[in-house]
Protein backbone atom coordinates (compact mmCIF):
# COMPACT_ATOMS: atom_id res chain seq x y z
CA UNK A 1 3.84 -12.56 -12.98
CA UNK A 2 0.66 -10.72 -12.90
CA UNK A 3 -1.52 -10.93 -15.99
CA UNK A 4 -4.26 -9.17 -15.27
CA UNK A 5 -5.17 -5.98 -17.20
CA UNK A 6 -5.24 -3.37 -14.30
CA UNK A 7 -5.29 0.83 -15.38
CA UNK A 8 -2.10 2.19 -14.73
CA UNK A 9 -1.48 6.10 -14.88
CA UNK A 10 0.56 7.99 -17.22
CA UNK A 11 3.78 7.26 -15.26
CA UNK A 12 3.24 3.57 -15.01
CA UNK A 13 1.38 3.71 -11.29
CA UNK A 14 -1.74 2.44 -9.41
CA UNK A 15 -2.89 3.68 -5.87
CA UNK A 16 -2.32 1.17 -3.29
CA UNK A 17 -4.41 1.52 -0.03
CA UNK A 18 -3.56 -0.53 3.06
CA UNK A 19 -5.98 -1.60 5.32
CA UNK A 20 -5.10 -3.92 8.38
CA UNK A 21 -6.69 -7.01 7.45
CA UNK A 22 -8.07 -7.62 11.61
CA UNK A 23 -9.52 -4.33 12.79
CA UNK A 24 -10.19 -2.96 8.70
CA UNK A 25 -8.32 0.48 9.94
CA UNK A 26 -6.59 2.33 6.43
CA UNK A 27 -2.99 2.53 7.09
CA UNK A 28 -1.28 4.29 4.50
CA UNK A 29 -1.75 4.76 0.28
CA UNK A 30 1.09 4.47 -1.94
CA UNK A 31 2.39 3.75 -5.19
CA UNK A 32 2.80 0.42 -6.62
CA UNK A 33 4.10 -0.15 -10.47
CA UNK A 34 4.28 -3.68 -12.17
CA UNK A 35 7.36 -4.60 -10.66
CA UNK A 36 6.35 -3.70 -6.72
CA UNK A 37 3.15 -5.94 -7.78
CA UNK A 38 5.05 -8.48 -8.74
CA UNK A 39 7.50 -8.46 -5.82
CA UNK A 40 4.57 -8.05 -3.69
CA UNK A 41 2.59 -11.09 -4.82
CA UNK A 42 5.36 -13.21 -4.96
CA UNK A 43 6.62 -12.18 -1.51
CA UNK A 44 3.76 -11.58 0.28
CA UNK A 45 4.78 -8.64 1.66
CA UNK A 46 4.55 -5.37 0.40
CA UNK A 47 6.08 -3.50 -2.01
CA UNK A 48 5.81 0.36 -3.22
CA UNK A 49 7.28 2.32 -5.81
CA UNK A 50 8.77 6.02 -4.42
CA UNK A 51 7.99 8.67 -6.27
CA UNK A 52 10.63 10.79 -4.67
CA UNK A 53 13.47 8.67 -4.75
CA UNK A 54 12.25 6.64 -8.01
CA UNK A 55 12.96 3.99 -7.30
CA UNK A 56 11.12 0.57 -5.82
CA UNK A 57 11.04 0.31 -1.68
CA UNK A 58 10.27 -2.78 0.55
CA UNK A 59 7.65 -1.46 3.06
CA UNK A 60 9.50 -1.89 6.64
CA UNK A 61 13.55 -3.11 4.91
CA UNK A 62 14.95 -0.17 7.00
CA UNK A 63 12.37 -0.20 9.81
CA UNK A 64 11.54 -3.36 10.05
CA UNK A 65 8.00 -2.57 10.13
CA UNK A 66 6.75 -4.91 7.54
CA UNK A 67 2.96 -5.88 5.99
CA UNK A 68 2.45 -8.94 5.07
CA UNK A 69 0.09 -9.54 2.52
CA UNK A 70 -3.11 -11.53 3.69
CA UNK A 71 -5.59 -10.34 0.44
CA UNK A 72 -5.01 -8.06 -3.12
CA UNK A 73 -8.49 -6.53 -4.14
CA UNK A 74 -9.15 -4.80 -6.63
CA UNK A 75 -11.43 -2.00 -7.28
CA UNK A 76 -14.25 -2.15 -10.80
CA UNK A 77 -12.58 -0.07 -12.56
CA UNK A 78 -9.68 -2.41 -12.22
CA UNK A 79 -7.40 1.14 -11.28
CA UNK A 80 -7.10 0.84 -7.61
CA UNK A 81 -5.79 -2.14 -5.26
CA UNK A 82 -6.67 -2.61 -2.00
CA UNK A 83 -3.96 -4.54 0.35
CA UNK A 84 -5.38 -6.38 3.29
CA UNK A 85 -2.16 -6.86 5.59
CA UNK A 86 -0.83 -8.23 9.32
CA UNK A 87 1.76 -4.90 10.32
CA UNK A 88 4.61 -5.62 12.06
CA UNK A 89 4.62 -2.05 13.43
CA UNK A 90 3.79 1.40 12.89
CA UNK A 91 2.86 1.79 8.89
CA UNK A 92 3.39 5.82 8.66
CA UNK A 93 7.07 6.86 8.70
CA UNK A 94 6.89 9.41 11.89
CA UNK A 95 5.55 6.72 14.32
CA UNK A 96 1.99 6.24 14.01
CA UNK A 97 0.32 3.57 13.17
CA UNK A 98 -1.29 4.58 10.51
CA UNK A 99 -0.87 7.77 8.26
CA UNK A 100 -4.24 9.18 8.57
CA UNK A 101 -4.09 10.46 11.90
CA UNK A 102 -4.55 13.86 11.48
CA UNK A 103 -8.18 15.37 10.90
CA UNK A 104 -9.43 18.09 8.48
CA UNK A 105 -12.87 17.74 8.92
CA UNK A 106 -14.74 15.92 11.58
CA UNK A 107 -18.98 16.10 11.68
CA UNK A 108 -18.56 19.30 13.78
CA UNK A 109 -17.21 21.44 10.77
């Protein structure tokens, strides 16, 4: 479906980041390959490939936490994408909503 010429990796993938498309928080980064593209543009909603199950996943099937797609960017070196979406829940798998909610550094380190 898609045909344009975006970098994949050596194992087929391109970085996904997720950003909610109202308050611009990052909610997760994942995996996508041609085929969760695809799926994704042509769904709306998002799609991932896992690289620990191999296999492709539907972001919120089994949770029912899905994104829906409101905007695809990509980046200028045409090997990133950037998925503006509306969450229908929490988008990291233990319960938060989003998976960066832990902090390594902060401006006091």
């Amino acid at each position: 479906m898609n045909d344009l010429s975006l970098t994949y990796n050596e194992h087929g993938l391109i970085p996904c980041i997720v950003q909610d498309a109202d308050t611009r928080e990052v909610l997760m980064m994942a995996w996508m390959n041609a085929e969760a593209l695809d799926r994704t543009l042509e769904s709306a909603q998002m799609w991932f490939w896992s690289r620990s199950r191999q296999e492709l996943w539907h972001k919120g099937a089994t949770s029912g936490n899905v994104q829906h797609l409101t905007e695809l960017r990509y980046d200028c070196d045409a090997d990133a994408l950037l998925a503006l979406v509306h969450p229908a829940g929490p988008a990291c798998h233990t319960g938060q909503r989003t998976c960066f909610y832990r902090v390594l550094a902060d401006e006091r380190s």
